[in-house]
Each structure stands twice: as C-alpha cells, then as structure tokens.
Protein backbone atom coordinates (compact mmCIF):
# COMPACT_ATOMS: atom_id res chain seq x y z
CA UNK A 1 0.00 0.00 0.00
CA UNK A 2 1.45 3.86 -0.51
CA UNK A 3 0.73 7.09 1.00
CA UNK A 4 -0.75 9.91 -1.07
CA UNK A 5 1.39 13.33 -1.08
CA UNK A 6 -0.52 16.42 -1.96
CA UNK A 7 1.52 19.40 -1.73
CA UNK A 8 -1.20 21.87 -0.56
CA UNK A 9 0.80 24.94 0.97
CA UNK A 10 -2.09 27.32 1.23
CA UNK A 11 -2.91 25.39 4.00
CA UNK A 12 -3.26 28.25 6.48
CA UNK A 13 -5.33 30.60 3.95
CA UNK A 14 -7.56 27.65 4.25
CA UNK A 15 -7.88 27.87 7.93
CA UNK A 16 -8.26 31.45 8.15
CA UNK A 17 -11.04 31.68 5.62
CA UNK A 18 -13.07 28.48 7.30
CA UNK A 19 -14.82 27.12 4.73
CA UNK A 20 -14.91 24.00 2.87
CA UNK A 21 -14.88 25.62 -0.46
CA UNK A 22 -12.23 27.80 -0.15
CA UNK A 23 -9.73 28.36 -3.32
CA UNK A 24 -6.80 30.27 -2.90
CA UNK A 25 -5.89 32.81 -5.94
CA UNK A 26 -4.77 32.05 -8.82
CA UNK A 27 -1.07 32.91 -8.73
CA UNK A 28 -0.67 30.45 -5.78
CA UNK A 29 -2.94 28.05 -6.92
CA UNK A 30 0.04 27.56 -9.90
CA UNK A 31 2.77 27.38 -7.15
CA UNK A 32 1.01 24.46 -5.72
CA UNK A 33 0.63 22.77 -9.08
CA UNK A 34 4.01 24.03 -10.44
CA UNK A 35 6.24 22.80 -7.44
CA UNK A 36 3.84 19.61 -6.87
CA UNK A 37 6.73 17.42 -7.56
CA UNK A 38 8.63 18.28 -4.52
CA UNK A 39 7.39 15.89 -1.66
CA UNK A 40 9.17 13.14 -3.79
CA UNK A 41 12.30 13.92 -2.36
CA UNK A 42 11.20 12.96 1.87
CA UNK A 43 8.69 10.20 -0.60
CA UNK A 44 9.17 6.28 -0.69
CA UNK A 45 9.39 3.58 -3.19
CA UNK A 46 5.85 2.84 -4.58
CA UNK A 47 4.15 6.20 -2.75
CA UNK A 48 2.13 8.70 -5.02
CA UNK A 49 2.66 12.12 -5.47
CA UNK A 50 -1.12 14.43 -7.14
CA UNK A 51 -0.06 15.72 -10.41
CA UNK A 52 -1.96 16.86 -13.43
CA UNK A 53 0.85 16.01 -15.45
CA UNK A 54 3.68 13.04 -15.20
CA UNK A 55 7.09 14.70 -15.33
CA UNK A 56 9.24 14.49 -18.18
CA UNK A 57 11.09 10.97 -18.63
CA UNK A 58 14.76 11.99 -18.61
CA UNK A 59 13.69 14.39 -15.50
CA UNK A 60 12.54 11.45 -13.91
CA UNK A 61 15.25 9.10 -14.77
CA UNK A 62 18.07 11.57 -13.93
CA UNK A 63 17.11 12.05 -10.32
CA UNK A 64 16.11 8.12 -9.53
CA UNK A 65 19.71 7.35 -10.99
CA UNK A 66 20.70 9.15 -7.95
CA UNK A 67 18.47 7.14 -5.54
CA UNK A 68 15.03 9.35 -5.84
CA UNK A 69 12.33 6.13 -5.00
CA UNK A 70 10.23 5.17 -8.07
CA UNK A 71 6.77 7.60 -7.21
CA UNK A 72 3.63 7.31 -8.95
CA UNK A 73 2.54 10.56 -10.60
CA UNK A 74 -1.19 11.15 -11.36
CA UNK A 75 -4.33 12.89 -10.91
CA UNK A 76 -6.33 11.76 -8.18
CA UNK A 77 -8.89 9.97 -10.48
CA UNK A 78 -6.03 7.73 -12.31
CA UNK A 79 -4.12 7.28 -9.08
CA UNK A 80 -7.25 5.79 -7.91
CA UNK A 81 -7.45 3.13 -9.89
CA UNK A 82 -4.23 2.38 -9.86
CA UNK A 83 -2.97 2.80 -6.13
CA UNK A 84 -3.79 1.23 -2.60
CA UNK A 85 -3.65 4.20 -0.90
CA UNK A 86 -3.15 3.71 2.81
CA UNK A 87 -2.92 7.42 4.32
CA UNK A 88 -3.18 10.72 3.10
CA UNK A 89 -0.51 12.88 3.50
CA UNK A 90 -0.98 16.79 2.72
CA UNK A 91 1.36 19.04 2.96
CA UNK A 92 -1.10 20.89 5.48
CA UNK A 93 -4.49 19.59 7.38
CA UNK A 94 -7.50 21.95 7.03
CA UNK A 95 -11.04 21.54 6.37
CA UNK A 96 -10.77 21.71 2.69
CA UNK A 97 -8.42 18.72 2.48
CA UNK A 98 -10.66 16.73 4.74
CA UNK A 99 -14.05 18.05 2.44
CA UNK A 100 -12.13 17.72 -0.85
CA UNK A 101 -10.82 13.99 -0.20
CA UNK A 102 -13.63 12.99 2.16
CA UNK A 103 -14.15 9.61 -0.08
CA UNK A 104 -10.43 9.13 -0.37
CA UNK A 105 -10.41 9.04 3.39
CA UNK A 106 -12.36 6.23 3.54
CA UNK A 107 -10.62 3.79 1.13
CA UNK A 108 -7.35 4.03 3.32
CA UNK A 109 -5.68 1.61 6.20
CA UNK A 110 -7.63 0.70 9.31
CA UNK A 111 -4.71 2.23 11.03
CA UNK A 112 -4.72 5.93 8.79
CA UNK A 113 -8.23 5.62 10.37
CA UNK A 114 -7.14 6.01 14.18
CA UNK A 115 -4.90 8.84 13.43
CA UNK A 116 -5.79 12.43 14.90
CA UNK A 117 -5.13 13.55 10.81
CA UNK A 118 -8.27 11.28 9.82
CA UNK A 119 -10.56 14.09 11.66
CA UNK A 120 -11.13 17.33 11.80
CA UNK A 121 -13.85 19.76 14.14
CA UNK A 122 -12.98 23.23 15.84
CA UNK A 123 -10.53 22.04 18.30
CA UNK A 124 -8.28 21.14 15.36
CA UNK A 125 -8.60 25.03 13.90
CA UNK A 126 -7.15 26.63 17.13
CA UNK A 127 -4.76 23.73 17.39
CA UNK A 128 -3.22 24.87 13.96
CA UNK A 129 -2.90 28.59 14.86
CA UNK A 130 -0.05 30.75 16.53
CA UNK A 131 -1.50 30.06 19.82
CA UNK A 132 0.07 26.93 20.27
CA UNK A 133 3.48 28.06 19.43
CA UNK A 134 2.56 31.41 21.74
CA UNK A 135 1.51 28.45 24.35
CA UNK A 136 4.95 26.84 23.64
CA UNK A 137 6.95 30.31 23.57
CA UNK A 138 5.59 30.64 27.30
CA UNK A 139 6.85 27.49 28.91
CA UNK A 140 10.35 27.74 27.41
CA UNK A 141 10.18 31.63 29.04
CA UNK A 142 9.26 30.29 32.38
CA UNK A 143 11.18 26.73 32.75
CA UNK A 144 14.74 28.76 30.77
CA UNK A 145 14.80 32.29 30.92
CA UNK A 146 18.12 32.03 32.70
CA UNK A 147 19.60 30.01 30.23
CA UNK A 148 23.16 31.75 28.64
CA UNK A 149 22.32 31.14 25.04
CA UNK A 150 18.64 30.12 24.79
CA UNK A 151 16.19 33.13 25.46
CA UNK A 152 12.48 34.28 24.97
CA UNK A 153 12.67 37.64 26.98
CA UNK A 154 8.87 38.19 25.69
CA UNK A 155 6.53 35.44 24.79
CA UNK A 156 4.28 36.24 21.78
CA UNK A 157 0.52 37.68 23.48
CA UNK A 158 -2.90 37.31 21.96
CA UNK A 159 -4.91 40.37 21.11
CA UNK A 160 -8.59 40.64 20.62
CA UNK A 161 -9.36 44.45 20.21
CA UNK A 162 -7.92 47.88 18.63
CA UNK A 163 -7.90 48.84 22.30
CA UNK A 164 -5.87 46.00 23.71
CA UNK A 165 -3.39 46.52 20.80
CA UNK A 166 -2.99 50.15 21.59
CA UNK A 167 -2.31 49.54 25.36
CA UNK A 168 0.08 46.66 24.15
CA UNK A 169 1.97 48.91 21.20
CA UNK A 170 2.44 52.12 23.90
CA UNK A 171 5.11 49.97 26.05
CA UNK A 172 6.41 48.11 23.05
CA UNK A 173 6.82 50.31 20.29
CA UNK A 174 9.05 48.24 18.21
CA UNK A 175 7.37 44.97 17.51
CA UNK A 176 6.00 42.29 14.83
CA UNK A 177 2.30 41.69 14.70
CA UNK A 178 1.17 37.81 13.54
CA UNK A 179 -2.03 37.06 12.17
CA UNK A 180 -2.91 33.67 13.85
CA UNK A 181 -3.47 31.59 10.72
CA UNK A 182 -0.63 32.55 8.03
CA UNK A 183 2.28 30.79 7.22
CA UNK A 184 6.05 31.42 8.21
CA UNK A 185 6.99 34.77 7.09
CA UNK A 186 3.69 35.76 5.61
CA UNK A 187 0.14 37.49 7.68
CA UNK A 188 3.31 39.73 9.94
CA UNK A 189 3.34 43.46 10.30
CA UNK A 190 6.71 45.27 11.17
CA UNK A 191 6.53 48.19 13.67
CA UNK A 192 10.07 50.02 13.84
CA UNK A 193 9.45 53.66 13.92
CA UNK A 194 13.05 54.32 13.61
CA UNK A 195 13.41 52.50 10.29
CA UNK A 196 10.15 54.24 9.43
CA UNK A 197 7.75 51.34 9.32
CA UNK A 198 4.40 53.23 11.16
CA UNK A 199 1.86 51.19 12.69
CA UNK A 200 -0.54 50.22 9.43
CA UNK A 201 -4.13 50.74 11.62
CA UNK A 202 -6.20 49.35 8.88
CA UNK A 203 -4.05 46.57 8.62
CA UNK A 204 -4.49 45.69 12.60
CA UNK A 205 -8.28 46.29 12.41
CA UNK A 206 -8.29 44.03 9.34
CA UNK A 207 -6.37 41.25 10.66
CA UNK A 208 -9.15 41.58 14.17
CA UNK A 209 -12.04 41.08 11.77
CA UNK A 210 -10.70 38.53 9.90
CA UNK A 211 -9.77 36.32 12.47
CA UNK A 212 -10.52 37.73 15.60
CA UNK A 213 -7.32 38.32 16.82
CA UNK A 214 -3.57 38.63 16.26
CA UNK A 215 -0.46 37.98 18.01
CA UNK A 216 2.31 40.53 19.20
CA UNK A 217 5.79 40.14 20.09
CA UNK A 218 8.42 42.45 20.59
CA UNK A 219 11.10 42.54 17.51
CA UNK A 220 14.15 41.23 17.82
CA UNK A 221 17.23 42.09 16.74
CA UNK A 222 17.93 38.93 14.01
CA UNK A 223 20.88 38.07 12.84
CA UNK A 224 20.19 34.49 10.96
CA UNK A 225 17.07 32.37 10.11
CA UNK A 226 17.21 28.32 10.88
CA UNK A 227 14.46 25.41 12.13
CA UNK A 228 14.26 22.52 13.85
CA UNK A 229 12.77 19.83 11.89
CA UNK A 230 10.82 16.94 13.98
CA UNK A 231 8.19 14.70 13.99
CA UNK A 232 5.05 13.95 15.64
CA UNK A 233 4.26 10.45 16.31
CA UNK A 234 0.87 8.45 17.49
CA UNK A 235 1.85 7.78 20.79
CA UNK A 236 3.22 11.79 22.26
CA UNK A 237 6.62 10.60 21.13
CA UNK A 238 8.55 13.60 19.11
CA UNK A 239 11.38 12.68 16.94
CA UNK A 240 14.36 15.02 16.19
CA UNK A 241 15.04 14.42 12.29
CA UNK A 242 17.55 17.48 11.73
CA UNK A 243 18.30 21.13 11.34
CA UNK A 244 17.28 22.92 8.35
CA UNK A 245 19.47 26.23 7.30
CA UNK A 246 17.85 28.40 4.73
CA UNK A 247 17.36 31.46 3.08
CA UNK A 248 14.62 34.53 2.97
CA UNK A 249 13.76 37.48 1.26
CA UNK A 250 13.55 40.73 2.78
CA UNK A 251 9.90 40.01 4.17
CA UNK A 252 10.67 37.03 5.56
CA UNK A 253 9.57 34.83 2.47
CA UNK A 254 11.28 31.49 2.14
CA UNK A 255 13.31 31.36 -1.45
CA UNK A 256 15.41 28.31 -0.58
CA UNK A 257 17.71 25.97 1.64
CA UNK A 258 21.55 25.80 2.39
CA UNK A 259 23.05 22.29 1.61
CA UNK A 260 25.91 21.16 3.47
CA UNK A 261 26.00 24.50 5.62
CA UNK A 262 28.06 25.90 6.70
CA UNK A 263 29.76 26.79 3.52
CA UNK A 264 32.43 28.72 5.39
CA UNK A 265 33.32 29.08 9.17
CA UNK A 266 31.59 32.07 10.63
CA UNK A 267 30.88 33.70 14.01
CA UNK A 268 26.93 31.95 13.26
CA UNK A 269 28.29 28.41 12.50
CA UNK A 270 30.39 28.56 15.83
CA UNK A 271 27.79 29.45 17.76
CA UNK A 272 25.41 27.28 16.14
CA UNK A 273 27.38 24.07 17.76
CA UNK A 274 26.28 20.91 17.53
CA UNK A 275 25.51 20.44 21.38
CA UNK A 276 23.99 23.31 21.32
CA UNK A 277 21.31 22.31 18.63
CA UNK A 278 20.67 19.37 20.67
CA UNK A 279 20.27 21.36 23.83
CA UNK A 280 17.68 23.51 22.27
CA UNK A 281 16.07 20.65 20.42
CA UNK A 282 15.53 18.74 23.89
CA UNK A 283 14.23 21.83 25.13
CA UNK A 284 11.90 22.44 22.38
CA UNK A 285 10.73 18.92 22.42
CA UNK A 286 9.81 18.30 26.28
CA UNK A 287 7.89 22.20 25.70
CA UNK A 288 5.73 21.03 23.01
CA UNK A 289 5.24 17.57 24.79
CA UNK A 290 3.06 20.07 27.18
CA UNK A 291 0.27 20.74 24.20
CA UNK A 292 -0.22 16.91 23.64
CA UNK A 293 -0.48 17.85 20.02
CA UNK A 294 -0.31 13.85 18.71
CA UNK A 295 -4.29 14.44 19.89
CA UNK A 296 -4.73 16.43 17.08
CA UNK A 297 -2.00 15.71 14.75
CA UNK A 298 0.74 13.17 13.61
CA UNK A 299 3.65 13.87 11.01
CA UNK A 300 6.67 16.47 10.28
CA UNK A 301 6.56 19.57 11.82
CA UNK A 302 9.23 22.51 11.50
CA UNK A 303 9.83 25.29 14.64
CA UNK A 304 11.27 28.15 12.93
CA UNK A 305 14.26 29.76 15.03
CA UNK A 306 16.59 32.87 15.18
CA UNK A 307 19.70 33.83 16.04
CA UNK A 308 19.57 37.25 17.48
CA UNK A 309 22.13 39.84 18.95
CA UNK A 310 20.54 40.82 22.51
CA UNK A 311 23.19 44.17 23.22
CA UNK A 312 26.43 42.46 22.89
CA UNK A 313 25.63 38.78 23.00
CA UNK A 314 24.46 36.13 20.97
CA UNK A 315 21.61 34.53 21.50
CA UNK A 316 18.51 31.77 19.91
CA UNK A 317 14.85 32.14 20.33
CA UNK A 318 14.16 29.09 19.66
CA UNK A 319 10.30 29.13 18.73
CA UNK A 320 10.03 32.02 16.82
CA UNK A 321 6.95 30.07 14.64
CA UNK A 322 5.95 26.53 14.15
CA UNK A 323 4.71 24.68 11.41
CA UNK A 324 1.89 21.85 12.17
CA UNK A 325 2.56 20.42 8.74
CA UNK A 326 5.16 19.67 6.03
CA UNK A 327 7.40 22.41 5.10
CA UNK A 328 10.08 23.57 2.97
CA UNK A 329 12.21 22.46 5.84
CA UNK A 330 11.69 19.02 5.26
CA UNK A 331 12.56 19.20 1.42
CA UNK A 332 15.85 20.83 2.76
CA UNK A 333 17.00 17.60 5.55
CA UNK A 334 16.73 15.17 2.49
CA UNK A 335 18.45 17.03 -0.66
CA UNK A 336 21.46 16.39 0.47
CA UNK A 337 21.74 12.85 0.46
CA UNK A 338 21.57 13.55 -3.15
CA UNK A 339 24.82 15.42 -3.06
CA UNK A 340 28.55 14.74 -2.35
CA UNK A 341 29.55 15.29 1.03
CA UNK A 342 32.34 17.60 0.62
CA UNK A 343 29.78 19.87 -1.36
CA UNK A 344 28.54 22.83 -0.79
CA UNK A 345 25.70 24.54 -2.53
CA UNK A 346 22.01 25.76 -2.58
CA UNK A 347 18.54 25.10 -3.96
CA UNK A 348 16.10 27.67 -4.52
CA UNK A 349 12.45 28.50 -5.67
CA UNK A 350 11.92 30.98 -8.31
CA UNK A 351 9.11 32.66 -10.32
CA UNK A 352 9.31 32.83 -14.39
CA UNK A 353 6.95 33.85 -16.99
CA UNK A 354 5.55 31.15 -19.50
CA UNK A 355 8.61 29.57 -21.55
CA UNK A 356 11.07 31.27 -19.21
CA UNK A 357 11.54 28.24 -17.08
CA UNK A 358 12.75 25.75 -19.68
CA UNK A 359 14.95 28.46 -21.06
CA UNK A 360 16.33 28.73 -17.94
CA UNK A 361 17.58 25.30 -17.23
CA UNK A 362 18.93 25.04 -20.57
CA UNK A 363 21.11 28.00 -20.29
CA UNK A 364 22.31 27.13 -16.52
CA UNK A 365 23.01 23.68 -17.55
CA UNK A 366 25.23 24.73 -20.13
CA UNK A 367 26.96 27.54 -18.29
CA UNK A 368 27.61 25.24 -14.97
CA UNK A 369 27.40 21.95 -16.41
CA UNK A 370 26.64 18.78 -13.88
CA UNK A 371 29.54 16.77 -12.45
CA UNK A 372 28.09 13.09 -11.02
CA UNK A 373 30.43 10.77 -9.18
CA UNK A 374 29.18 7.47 -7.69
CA UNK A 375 25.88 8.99 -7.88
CA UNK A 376 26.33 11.99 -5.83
CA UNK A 377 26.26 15.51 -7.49
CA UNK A 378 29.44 17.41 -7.30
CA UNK A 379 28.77 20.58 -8.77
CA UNK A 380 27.19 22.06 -11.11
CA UNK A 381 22.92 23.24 -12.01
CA UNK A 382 20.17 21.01 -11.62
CA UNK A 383 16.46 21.39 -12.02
CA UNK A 384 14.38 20.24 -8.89
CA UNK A 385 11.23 20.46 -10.61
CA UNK A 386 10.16 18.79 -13.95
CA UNK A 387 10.86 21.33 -17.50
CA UNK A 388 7.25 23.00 -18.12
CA UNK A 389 6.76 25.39 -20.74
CA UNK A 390 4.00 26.93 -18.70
CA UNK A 391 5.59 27.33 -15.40
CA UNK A 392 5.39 29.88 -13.20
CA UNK A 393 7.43 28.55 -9.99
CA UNK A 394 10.09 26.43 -10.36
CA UNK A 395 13.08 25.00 -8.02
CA UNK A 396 16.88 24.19 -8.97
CA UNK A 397 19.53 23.32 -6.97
CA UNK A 398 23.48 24.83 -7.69
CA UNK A 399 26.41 23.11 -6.27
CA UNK A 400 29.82 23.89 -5.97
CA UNK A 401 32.85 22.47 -4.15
C-alpha cells in the first residue's frame, strides 16, 4: 500500500477563511501545481505524489539514478485506480483537504483511520494557529529564561481588540504583529518607527475582523534564520530528524535551503554548535510535549528559530513560529543525500513567466554543467522540478565544491 502526497501549501489561507470551499488565488494556486513534484524527495518507493501532469522521462530518470524512489505521478482519479492508498498525507491539514478527499479518506488503512489527521472539528482550527506556538513560547520563558544562550525575553501575546493593541503597542513600540493563521513569514506586520515602518491601523483592524485576533511580540534584533525539523508520532513521542538552514527574502519569504551548511566558518556556525542544537532541540521537544499535540495531529513539523544579537551577545529564540505540517524544511533535511559530502551549494524556488523556465535550465546547464560521481552531485545546475513550458514557480539546486 502507498501514501498519497498532496503538496497543498495554502494550507493556512484555508484555515483562516473556514470554509470547505475555499480556493486560494490564482497565482498560488500555480505554485502548488508548479512545485507539486517536490514531496518526492522525503517520498518512498511505490508512494504517489497528485499531479496533473507526469514529469518528463529523462527528469525522472536523472534524479532516480541518484536514488530518488520510483513515485507514482497522477491525478487523483487515475491514481485511484491504480494505487492502494493507505494514508493521506498533505502538505497541510484543514477543512478543505478533509471536504475535498472525504471519499479518499475512507478507502485508506484501518490504522490511517485512528490517526488524529483522519478528523477534523474546531478544536483542530485553534490547534493549527499561533496560539500553540505562543503556548509553547511561554513554557520555554518560564522553565529557561536564565539560560546563557537560549532566550524568549517576551513570549508572543494574543490580542482581541484595537484597544488591547494600543495599550500593548504604547510599552512596546518596536514589535512584529502575527495574524494567527498565516504561514512562516507571511500574515506579519513590522513596527520600527526608527526604520520608518508606522503602525498600518487598517491593517491591525483588518487582521481583528478577519480572524478575531492577532499575536504581538516584541522585535528582535535577528541576525540568521534556521528550524528545527521533527516529527510527531501516534503515541506523544517527538522525533528530532535534523536542522534545516535556509534562506529569505527581505519580508521574511522562504526562497530556498543551504546544503551542506556551513559553507564557510563564521561567528553563526560557531555558535550554532552541535551540542547546542541538541540542547535547544531537547528543550523544544519536552515544551511542546506540554500541548499533547499527537491528539490532534501526527507527522513532520518545522519550529522556525533565530539567532539574534541581545546588546552584545548572541543569543537563539528558539520558537520564533511553528509549522503543524510539512514544510520547505523538510525538502531541505533530504536534498542532500543527493549530493557529495564535501559539497557545498544551494537550492532555490523561483518565479518565471511562461517559456522562461525551460529556457532557464537550458542556459544554466550549459553555463555550470553537472559533475556526477558514484551517484552523488558534485557541482554544477540542476532542475528540482520537472521542465514546463508553462511554469510559473520552479526549483533548482546549484552546487559547488
């Protein structure tokens, strides 16, 4: 029997509009169709990855020459009739997934059918939200605020009014505002007066109606973005699969993940010490222990850190967000067993116009042309995603040594 991978990452829009038949718009409707083919690289032999379309042959034949499992790839319809699906596995839970594969549901395991994914009611809403990561954020400030290295000064608050917000804002003037249901880097106001970024009022009153309330947190001084990448299993136990070093924009929007990293020694890598990880990641995992979240959820989830300067020293907040779901972060723990180990390199998602995409791996492979040994990549450009002439996302990977 094989799971079903759906890569659904407007999972939160989902939430935060509430009902069954929500659609998000258009231009990230074609990131989740464009970028589909990603979950095959944390996928196993005979699993199934949704598609409209199967990937191109010699895209396909490249990749499982370097040890990618054989994956089915099909619309739901044709997978159907030719798969024994045992669980569903989105990239996110909502109550569009549940609505949208209700009958799918019910053809898989015995066992999928114990799971806390199999259903879904209210609880499972509030579950999903930044409250349990502000819930989280609390215990770690009460049980190791005197910790040298590991620090949450201010735990994230919820706010349910204009009024609270302005009481909140007068004795914390520099902060980041979170709507409750938005992913990692998206749904956040910046308020830093001295950088010029004004407190957007319509934006705060919008964010209140919409969801009835938001989260604030004073801002911290960041230096470098990382996660924690674990898993949730049946029985409360919490598994700690990796770290996961990556790259955003200037707003905080994922564009891609660090392979091998460091790439250099730095100040950051030093500090970033093995024991340490583990410290934090034994922290983190006896704090969210105190949710019992395996009652509403099993599977990956990723608890998106910082490094930040507090005055003259270094410090991690280590539960800046988390995500109850798949996430990029889990795409970034298994690339690199594609690659040699004394490579370094990158892999990044990009937008393109129609036509662009295709033009662009055949111009990258020829300028930094692939170098395989023993089945590892060495260096050079390769595409992540499948050639499409119509794509508007797309992901590649660049390696050097």
């Amino acid at each position: 029997m094989s799971s079903l991978y759906i890569f659904n990452p407007t999972g939160e829009l989902a939430l935060a509009n509430g009902t069954n038949s929500y659609m998000p718009p258009k231009n990230l409707r074609s990131f989740e169709k464009d970028l589909a083919f990603l979950p095959s690289y944390f996928a196993s032999t005979g699993d199934a990855v949704l598609m409209e379309n199967t990937p191109d042959e010699d895209f396909l034949n490249f990749w499982q020459q370097l040890g990618l499992p054989k994956i089915k790839y099909a619309p739901i319809n044709s997978l159907l009739k030719t798969s024994n699906i045992e669980a569903i596995k989105p990239w996110s839970w909502n109550q569009v997934i549940h609505q949208k594969y209700k009958s799918v549901k019910e053809i898989c395991s015995r066992e999928f059918k114990t799971s806390p994914n199999y259903i879904w009611n209210q609880e499972h809403k509030m579950f999903f939200s930044r409250n349990s990561a502000n819930t989280i954020q609390k215990y770690i400030h009460n049980h190791y605020n005197n910790h040298a290295c590991i620090s949450i000064k201010n735990p994230a608050i919820n706010l349910y009014s204009l009024k609270e917000f302005e009481q909140w804002i007068n004795s914390n003037p520099i902060a980041i505002i979170k709507m409750p249901w938005s992913s990692s880097g998206r749904g956040i106001h910046v308020i830093n007066p001295q950088n010029n970024l004004a407190i957007n009022y319509p934006w705060i009153q919008g964010a209140l109606n919409q969801q009835g309330f938001i989260t604030a947190e004073p801002l911290l001084d960041k230096v470098f973005d990382f996660s924690f990448q674990m898993e949730i299993k049946r029985n409360g136990q919490i598994d700690f699969n990796g770290v996961s070093f990556f790259n955003n924009d200037a707003k905080g929007h994922f564009i891609g993940g660090n392979i091998n990293w460091p790439h250099k020694e730095s100040e950051i890598s030093c500090f970033l010490n093995r024991a340490l990880l583990n410290e934090t990641a034994s922290i983190l995992t006896e704090s969210i222990k105190t949710i019992n979240p395996h009652q509403y959820y099993e599977g990956p989830i990723g608890i998106d850190a910082i490094v930040y300067k507090d005055g003259d020293t270094t410090k991690i907040h280590p539960c800046v967000d988390i995500n109850w779901r798949y996430n990029m972060g889990v795409v970034n723990i298994n690339v690199p067993k594609f690659v040699h180990k004394a490579s370094k390199g990158a892999w990044r998602i990009g937008s393109f116009k129609p036509r662009e995409w295709n033009d662009f791996i055949a111009l990258n492979k020829k300028t930094t042309p692939l170098i395989v040994n023993q089945n590892k990549i060495v260096s050079g450009f390769v595409n992540m995603t499948p050639p499409n002439e119509n794509a508007h996302f797309a992901a590649w990977m660049d390696i050097g040594r």
